[in-house]
C-alpha atoms as a PDB file:
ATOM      1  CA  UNK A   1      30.780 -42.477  -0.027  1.00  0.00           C
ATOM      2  CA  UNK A   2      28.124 -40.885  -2.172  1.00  0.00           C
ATOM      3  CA  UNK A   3      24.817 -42.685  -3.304  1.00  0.00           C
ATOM      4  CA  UNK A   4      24.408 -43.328  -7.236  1.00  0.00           C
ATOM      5  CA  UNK A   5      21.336 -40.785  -6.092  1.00  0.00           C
ATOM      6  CA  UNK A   6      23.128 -38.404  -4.601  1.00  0.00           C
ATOM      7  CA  UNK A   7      25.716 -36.842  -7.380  1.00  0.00           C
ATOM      8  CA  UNK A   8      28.694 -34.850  -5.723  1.00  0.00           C
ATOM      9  CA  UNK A   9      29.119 -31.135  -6.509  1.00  0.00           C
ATOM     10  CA  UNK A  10      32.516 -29.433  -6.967  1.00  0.00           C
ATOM     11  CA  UNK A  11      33.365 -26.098  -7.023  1.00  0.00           C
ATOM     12  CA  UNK A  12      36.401 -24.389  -8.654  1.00  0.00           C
ATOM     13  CA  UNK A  13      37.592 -21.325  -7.783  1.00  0.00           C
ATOM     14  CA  UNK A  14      39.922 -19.540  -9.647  1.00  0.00           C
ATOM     15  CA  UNK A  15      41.899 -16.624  -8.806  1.00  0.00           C
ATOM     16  CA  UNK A  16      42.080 -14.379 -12.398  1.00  0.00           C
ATOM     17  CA  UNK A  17      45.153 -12.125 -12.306  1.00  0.00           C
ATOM     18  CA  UNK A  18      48.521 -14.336 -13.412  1.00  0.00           C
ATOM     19  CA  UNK A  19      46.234 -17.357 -13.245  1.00  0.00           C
ATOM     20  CA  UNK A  20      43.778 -17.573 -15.472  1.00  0.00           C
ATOM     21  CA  UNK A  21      44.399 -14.092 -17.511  1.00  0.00           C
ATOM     22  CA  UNK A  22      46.996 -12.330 -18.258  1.00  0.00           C
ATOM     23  CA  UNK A  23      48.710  -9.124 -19.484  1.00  0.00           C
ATOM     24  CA  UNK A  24      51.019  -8.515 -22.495  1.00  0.00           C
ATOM     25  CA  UNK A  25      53.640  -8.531 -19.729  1.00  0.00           C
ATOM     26  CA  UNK A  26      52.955 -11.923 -18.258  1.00  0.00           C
ATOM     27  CA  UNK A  27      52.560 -14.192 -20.940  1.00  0.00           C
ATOM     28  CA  UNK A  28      55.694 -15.269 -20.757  1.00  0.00           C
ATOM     29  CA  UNK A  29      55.733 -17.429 -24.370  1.00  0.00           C
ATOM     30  CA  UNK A  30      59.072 -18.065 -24.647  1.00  0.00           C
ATOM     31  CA  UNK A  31      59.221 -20.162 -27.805  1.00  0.00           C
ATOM     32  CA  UNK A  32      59.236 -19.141 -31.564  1.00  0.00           C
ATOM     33  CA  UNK A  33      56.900 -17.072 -32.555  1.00  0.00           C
ATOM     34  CA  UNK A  34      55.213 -19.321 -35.039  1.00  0.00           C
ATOM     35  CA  UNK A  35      54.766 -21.558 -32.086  1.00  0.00           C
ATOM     36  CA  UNK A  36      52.603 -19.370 -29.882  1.00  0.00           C
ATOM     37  CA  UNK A  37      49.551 -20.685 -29.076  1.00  0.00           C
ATOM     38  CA  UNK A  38      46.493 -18.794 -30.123  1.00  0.00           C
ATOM     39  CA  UNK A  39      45.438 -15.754 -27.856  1.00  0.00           C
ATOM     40  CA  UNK A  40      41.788 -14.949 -27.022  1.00  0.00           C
ATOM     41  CA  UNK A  41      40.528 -11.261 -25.231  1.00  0.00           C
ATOM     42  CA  UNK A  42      39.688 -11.552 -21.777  1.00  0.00           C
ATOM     43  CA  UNK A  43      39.322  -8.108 -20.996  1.00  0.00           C
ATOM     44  CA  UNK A  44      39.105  -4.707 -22.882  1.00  0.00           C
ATOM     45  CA  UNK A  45      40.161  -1.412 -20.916  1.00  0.00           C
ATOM     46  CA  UNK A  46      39.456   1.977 -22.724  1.00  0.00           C
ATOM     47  CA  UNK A  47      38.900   0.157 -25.744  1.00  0.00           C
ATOM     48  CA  UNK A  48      42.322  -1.547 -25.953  1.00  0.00           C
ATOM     49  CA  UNK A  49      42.850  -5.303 -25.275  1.00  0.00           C
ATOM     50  CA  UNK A  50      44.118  -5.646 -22.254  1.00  0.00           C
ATOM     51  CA  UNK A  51      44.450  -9.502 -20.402  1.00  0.00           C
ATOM     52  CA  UNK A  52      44.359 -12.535 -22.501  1.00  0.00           C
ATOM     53  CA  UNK A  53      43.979 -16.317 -21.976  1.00  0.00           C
ATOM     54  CA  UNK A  54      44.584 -19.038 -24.925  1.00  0.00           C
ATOM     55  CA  UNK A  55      42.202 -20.514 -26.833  1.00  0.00           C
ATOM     56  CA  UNK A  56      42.537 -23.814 -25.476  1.00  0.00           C
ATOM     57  CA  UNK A  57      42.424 -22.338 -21.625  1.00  0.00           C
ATOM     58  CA  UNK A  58      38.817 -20.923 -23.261  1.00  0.00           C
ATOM     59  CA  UNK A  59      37.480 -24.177 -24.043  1.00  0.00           C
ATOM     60  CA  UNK A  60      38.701 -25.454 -21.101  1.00  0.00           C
ATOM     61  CA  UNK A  61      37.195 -23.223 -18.793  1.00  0.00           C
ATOM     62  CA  UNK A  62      33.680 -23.496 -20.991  1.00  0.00           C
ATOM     63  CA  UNK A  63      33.733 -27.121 -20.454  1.00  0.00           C
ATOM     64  CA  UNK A  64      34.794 -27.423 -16.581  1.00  0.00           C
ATOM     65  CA  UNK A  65      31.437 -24.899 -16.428  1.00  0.00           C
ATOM     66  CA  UNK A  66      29.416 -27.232 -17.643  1.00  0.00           C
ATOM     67  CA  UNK A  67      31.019 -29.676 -14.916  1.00  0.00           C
ATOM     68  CA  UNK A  68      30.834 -27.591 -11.446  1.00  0.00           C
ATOM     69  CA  UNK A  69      30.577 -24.606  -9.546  1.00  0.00           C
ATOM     70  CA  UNK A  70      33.050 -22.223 -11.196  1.00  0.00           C
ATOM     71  CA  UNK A  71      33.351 -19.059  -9.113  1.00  0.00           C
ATOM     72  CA  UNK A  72      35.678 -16.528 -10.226  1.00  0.00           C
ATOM     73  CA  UNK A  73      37.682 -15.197  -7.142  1.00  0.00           C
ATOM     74  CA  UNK A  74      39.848 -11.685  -7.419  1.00  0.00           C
ATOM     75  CA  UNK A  75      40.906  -8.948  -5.618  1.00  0.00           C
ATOM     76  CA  UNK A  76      39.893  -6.332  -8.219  1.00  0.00           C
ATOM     77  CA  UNK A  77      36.760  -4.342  -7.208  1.00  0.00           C
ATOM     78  CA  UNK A  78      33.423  -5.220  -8.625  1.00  0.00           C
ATOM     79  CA  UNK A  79      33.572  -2.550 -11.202  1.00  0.00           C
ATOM     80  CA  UNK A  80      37.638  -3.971 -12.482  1.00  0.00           C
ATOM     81  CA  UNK A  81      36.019  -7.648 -12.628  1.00  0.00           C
ATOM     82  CA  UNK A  82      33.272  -5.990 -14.927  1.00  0.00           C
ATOM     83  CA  UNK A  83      35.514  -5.728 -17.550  1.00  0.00           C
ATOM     84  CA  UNK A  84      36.410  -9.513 -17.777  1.00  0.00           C
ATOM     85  CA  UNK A  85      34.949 -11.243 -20.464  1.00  0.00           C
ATOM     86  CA  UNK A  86      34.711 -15.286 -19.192  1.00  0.00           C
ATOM     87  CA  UNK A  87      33.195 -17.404 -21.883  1.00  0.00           C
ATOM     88  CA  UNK A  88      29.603 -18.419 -21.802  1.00  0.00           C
ATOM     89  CA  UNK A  89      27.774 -21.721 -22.040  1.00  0.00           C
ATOM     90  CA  UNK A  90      24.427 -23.180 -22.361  1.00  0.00           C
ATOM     91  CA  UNK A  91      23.468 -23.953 -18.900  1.00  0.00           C
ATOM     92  CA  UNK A  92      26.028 -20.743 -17.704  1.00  0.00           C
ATOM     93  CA  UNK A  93      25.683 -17.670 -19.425  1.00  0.00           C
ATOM     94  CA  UNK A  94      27.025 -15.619 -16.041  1.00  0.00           C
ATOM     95  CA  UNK A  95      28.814 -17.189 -13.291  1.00  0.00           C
ATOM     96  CA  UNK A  96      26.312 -17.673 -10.384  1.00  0.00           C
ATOM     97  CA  UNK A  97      28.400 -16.593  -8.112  1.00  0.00           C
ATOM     98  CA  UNK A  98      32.003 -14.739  -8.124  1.00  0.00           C
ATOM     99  CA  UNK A  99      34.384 -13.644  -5.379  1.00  0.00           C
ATOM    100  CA  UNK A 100      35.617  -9.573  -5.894  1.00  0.00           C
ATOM    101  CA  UNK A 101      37.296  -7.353  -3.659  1.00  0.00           C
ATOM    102  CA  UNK A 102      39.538 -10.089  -2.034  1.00  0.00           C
ATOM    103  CA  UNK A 103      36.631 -11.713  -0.581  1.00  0.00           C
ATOM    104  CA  UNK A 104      34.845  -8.103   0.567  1.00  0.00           C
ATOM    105  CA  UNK A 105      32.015  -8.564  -2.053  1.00  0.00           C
ATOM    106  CA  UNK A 106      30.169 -11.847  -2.988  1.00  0.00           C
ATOM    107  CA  UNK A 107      28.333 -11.712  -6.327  1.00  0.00           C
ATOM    108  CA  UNK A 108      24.899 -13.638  -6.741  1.00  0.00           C
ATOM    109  CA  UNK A 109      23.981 -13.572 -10.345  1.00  0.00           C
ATOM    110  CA  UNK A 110      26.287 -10.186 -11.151  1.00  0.00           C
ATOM    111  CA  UNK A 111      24.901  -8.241  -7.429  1.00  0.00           C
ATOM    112  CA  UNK A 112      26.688  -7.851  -4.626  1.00  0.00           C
ATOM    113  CA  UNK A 113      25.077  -9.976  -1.924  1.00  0.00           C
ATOM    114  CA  UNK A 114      24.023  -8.135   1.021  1.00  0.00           C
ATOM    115  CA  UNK A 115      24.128 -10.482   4.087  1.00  0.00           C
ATOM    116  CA  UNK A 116      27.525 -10.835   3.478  1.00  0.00           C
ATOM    117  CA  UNK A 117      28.571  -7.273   3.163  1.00  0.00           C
ATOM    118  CA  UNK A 118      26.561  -6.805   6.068  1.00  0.00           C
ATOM    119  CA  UNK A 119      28.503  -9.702   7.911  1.00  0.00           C
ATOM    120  CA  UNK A 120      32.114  -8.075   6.474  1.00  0.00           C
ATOM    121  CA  UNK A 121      30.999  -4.395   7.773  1.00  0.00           C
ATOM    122  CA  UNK A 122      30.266  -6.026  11.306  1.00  0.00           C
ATOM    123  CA  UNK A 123      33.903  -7.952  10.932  1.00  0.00           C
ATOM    124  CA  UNK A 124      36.029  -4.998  10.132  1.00  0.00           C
ATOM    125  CA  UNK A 125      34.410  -2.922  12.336  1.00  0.00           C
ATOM    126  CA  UNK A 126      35.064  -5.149  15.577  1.00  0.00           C
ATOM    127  CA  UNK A 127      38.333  -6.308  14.508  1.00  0.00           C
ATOM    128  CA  UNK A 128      40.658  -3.500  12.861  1.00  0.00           C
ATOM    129  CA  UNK A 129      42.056  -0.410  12.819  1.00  0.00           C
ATOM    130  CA  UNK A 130      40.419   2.329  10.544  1.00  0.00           C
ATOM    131  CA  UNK A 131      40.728   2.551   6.831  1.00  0.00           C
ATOM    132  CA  UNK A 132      42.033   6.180   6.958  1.00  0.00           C
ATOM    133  CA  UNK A 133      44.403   5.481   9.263  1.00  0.00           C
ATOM    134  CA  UNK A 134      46.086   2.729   7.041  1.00  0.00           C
ATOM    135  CA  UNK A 135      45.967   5.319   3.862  1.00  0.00           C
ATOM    136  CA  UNK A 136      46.983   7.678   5.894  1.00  0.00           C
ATOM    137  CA  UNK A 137      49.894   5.820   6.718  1.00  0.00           C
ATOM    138  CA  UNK A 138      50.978   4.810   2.811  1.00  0.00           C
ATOM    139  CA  UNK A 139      50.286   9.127   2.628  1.00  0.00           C
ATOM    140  CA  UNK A 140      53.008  10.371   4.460  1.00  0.00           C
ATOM    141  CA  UNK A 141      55.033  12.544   2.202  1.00  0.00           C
ATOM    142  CA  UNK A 142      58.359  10.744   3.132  1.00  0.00           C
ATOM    143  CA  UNK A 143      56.976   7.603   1.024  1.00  0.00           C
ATOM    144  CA  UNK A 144      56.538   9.967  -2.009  1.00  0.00           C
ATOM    145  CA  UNK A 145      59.678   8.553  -3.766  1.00  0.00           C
ATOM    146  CA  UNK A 146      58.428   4.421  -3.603  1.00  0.00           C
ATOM    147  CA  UNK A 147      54.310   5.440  -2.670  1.00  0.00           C
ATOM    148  CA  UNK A 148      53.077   6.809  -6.040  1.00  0.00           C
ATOM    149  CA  UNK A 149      49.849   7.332  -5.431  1.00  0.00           C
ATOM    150  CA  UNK A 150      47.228   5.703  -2.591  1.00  0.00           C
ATOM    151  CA  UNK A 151      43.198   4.224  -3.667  1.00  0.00           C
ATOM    152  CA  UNK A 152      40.363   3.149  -1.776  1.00  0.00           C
ATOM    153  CA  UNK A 153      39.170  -0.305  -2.910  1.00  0.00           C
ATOM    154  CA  UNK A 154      35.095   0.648  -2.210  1.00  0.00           C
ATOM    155  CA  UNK A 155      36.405   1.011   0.912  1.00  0.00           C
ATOM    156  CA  UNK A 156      37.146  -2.384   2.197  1.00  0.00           C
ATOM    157  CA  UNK A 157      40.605  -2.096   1.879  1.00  0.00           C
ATOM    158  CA  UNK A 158      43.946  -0.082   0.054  1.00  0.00           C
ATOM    159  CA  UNK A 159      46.139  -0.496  -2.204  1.00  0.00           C
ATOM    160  CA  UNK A 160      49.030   1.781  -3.680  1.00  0.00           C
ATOM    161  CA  UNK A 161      50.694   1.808  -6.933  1.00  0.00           C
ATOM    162  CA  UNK A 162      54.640   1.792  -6.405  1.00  0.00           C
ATOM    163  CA  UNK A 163      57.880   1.802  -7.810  1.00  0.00           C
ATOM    164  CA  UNK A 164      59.202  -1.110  -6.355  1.00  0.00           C
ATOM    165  CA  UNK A 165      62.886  -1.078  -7.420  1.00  0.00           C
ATOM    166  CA  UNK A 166      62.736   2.107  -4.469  1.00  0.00           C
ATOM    167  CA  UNK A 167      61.179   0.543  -1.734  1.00  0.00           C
ATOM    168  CA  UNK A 168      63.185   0.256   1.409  1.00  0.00           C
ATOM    169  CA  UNK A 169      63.255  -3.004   2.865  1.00  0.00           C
ATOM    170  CA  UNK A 170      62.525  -1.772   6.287  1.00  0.00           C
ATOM    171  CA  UNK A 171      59.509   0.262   5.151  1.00  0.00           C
ATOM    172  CA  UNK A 172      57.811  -3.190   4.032  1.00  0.00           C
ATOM    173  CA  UNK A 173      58.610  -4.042   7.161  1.00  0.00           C
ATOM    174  CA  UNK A 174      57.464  -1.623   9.379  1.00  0.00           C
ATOM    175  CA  UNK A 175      54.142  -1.500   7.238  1.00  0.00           C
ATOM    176  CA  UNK A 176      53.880  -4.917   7.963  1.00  0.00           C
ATOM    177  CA  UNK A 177      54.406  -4.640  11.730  1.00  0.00           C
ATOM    178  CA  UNK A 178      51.848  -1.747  11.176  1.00  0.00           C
ATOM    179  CA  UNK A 179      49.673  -3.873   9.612  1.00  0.00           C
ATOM    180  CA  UNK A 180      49.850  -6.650  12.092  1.00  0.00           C
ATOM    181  CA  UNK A 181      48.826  -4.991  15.387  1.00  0.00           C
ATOM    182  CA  UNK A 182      45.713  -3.639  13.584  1.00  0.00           C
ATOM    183  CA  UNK A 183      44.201  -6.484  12.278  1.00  0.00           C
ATOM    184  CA  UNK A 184      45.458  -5.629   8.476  1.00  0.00           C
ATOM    185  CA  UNK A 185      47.467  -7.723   6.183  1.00  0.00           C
ATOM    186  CA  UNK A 186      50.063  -6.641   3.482  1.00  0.00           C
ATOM    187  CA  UNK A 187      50.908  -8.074   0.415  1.00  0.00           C
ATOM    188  CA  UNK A 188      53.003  -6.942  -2.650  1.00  0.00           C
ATOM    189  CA  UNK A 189      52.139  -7.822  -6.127  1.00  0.00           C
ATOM    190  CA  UNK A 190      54.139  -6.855  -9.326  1.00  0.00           C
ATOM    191  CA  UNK A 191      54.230  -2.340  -8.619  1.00  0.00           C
ATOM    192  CA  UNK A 192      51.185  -2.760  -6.447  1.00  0.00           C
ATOM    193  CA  UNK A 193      50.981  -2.761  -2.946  1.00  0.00           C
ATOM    194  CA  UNK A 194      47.942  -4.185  -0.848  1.00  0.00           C
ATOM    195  CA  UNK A 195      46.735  -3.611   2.392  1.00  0.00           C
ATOM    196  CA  UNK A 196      44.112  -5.650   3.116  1.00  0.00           C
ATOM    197  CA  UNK A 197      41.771  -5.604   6.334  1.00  0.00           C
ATOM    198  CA  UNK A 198      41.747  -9.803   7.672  1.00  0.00           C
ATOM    199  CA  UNK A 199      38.338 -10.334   7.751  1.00  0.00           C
ATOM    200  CA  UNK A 200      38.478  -9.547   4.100  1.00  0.00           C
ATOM    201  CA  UNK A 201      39.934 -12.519   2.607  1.00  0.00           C
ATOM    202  CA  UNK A 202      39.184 -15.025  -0.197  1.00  0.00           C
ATOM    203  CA  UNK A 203      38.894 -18.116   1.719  1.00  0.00           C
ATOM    204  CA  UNK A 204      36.136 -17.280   4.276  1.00  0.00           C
ATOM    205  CA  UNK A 205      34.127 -16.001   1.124  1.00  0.00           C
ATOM    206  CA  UNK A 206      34.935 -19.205  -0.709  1.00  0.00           C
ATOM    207  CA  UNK A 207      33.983 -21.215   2.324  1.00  0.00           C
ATOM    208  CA  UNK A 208      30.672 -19.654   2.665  1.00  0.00           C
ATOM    209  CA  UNK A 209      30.099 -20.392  -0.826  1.00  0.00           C
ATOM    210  CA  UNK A 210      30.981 -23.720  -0.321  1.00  0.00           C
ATOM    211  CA  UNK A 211      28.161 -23.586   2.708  1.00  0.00           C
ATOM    212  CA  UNK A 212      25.724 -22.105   0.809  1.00  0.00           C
ATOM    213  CA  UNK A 213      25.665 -24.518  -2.297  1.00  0.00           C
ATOM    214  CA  UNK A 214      26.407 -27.994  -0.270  1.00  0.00           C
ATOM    215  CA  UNK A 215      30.062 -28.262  -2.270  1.00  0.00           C
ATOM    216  CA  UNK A 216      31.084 -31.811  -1.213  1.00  0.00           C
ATOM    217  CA  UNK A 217      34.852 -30.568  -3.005  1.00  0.00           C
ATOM    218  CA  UNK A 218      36.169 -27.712  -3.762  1.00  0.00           C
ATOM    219  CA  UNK A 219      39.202 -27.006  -6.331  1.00  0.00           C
ATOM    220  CA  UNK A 220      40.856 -23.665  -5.926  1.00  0.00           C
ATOM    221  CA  UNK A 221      44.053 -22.355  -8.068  1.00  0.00           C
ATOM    222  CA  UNK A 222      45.922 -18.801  -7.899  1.00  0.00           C
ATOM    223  CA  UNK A 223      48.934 -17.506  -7.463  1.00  0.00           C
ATOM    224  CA  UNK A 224      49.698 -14.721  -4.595  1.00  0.00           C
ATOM    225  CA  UNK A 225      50.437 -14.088  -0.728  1.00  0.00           C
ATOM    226  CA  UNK A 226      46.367 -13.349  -0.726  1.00  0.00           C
ATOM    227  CA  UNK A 227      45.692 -16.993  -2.319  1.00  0.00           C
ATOM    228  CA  UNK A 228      47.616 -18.635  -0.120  1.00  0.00           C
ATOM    229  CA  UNK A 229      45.120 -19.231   2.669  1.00  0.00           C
ATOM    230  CA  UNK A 230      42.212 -20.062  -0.073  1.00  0.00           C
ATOM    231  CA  UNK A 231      44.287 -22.892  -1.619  1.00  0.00           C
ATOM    232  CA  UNK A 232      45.442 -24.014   2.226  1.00  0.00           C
ATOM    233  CA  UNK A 233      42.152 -25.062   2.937  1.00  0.00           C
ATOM    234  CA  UNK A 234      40.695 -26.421  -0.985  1.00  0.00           C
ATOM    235  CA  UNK A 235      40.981 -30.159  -1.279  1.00  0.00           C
ATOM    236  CA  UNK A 236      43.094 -29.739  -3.907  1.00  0.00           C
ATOM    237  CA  UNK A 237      44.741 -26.810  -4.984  1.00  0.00           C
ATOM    238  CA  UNK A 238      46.878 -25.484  -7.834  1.00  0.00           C
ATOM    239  CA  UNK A 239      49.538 -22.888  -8.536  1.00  0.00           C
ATOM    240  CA  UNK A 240      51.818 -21.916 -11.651  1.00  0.00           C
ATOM    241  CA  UNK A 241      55.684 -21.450 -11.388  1.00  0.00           C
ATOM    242  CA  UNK A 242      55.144 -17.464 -11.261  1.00  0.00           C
ATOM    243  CA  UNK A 243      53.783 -15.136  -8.343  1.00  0.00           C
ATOM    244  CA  UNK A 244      54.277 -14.547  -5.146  1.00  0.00           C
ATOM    245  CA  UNK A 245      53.728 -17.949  -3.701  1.00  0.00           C
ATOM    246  CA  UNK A 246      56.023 -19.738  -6.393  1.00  0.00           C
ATOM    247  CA  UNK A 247      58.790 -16.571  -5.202  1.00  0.00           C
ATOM    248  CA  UNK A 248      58.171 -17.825  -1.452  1.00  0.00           C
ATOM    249  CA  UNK A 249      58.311 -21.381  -2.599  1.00  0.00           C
ATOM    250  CA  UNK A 250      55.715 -22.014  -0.213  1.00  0.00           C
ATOM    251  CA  UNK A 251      53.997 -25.721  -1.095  1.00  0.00           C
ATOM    252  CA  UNK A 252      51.511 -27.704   0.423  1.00  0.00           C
ATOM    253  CA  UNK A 253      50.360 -31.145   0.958  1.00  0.00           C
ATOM    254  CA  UNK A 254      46.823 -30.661  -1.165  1.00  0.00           C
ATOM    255  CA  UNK A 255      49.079 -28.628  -4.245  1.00  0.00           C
ATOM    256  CA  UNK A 256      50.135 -29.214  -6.992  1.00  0.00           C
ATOM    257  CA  UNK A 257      52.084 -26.938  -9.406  1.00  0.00           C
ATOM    258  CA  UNK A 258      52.136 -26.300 -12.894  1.00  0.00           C
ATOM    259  CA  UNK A 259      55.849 -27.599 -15.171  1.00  0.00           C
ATOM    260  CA  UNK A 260      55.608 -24.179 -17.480  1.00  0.00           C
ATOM    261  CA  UNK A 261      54.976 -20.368 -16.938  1.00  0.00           C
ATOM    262  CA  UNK A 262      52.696 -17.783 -17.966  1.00  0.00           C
ATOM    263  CA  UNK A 263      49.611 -17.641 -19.966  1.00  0.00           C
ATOM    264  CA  UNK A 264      50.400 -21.719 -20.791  1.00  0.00           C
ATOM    265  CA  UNK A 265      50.030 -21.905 -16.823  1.00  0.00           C
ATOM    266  CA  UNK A 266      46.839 -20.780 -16.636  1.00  0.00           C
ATOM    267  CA  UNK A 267      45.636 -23.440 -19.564  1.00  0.00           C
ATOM    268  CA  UNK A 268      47.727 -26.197 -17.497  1.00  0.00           C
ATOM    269  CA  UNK A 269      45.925 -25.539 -14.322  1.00  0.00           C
ATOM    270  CA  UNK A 270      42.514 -25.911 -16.214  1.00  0.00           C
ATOM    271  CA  UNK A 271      43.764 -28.948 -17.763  1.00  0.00           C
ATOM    272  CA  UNK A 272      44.728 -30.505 -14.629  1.00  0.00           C
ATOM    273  CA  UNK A 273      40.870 -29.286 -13.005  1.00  0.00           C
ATOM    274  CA  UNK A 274      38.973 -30.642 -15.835  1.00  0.00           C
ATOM    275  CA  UNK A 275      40.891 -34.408 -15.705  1.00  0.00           C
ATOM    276  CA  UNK A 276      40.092 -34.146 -11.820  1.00  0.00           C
ATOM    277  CA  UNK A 277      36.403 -33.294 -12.606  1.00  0.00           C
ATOM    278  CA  UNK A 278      36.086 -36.136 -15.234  1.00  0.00           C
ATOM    279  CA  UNK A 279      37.992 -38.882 -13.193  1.00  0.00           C
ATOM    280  CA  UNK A 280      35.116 -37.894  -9.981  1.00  0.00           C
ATOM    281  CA  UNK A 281      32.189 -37.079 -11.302  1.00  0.00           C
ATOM    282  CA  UNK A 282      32.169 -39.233 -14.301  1.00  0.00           C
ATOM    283  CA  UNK A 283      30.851 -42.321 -12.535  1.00  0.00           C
ATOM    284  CA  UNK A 284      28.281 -39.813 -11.171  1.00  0.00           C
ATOM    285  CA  UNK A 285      27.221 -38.628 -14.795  1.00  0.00           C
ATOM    286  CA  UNK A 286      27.568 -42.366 -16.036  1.00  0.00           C
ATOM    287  CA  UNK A 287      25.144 -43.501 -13.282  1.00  0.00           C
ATOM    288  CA  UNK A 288      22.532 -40.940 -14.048  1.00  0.00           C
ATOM    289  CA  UNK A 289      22.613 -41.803 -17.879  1.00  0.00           C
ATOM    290  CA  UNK A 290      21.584 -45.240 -16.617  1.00  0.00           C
ATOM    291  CA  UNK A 291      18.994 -44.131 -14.394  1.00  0.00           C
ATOM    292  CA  UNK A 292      17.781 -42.018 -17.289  1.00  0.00           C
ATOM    293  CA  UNK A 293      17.483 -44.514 -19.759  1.00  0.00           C
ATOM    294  CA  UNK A 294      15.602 -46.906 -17.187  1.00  0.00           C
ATOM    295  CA  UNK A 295      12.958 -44.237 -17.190  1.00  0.00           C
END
């Protein structure tokens, strides 16, 4: 039970990728064209439009900023979430804090924060097997005809692009076995494969967050293998019917999924955050006012 003095604070984190933006390929607007809802720019690459979220989602998102913690949370590196234009508000012109490189980098105010890279390089380095062993691995010329080509995510962990119609069945799982006994996780999204090291994951960064800004709740959506421990342990937690999870039909107690697909997904999801935000915190805001106008 919270005092009238003591207003909660809730933070939503939101995975980007096939959650909150998406590509041409994954809008998945299925009606008549004249029906499409409108499409806003969420991120330019090379000077083309690239991911998109509607203009509804937009507001959305501006207003559930005005009404928590909202901390971005992605496995793209720091300089791939660069290019993702979230809108801006008043009291939020940058996201205080955002989650990057599957929980490898925290960002304070757009920098990577050092204690915690320091505590991730201290993680890795007593828990798992070598980077260059694991890319070494995904190397071998064998792989050529599935394994297009190998990168080093700032290296924290690996990822390979793929063409995944070829890839045996047994290779996933002997990577996987791999993967296992050297404190490494796998995880295959759309053509591209990840290899993560465990200590780099998206719900110890979340939950340090959550330490470091006295969340009483915390909100979480997103929609792959790699989310799946993140929204576990939210207090409530939401996913669209697309992506991994929705393939593995994995559900939860705390989730709650979305009744449509796609780019109308991701505004669902923000829908559903910003009722949840307004049904607890309203009596909070409400009770302030009152305290306010006592003054």
């Amino acid at each position: 039970m919270h005092e009238a003095s003591s207003p909660r604070t809730v933070m939503v984190a939101c995975d980007l990728d096939r959650t909150l933006i998406y590509s041409k390929n994954a809008l998945w607007l299925e009606g008549a064209d004249k029906d499409a809802p409108r499409l806003v720019v969420s991120e330019v690459y090379k000077g083309s439009p690239l991911s998109y979220m509607t203009g509804a989602a937009e507001e959305l998102l501006r207003t559930i900023m005005d009404w928590a913690i909202f901390v971005p949370v992605t496995t793209r590196t720091h300089a791939q979430y660069q290019r993702v234009q979230l809108p801006k508000t008043n009291t939020q012109p940058v996201t205080e804090y955002a989650i990057v490189a599957n929980g490898g980098v925290i960002l304070h105010q757009g920098e990577p924060d050092p204690q915690w890279q320091k505590h991730i390089a201290k993680q890795i380095a007593a828990n798992c097997s070598p980077l260059e062993m694991i890319a070494a691995h995904l190397s071998k010329p064998e792989f050529q005809a599935w394994i297009l080509n190998v990168h080093n995510a700032t290296d924290l962990f690996i990822y390979a692009i793929t063409d995944r119609a070829a890839i045996p069945t047994e290779f996933l799982t002997e990577l996987e076995i791999l993967c296992q006994g050297s404190g490494w996780s796998t995880s295959l999204q759309g053509r591209k494969l990840y290899c993560v090291p465990n200590p780099v994951n998206k719900a110890d960064a979340l939950a340090e967050l959550a330490r470091r800004t006295n969340a009483d709740t915390v909100l979480a959506a997103g929609d792959s293998l790699l989310d799946q421990e993140m929204l576990a342990q939210a207090d409530l937690a939401f996913r669209p019917l697309h992506g991994e999870l929705h393939d593995a039909c994995w559900q939860a107690p705390n989730l709650q999924l979305t009744d449509v697909r796609g780019v109308l997904a991701g505004e669902q999801i923000l829908q559903r955050i910003l009722a949840v935000l307004q049904s607890q915190l309203g009596a909070d805001r409400n009770a302030a006012r009152r305290r306010a106008d006592k003054l």
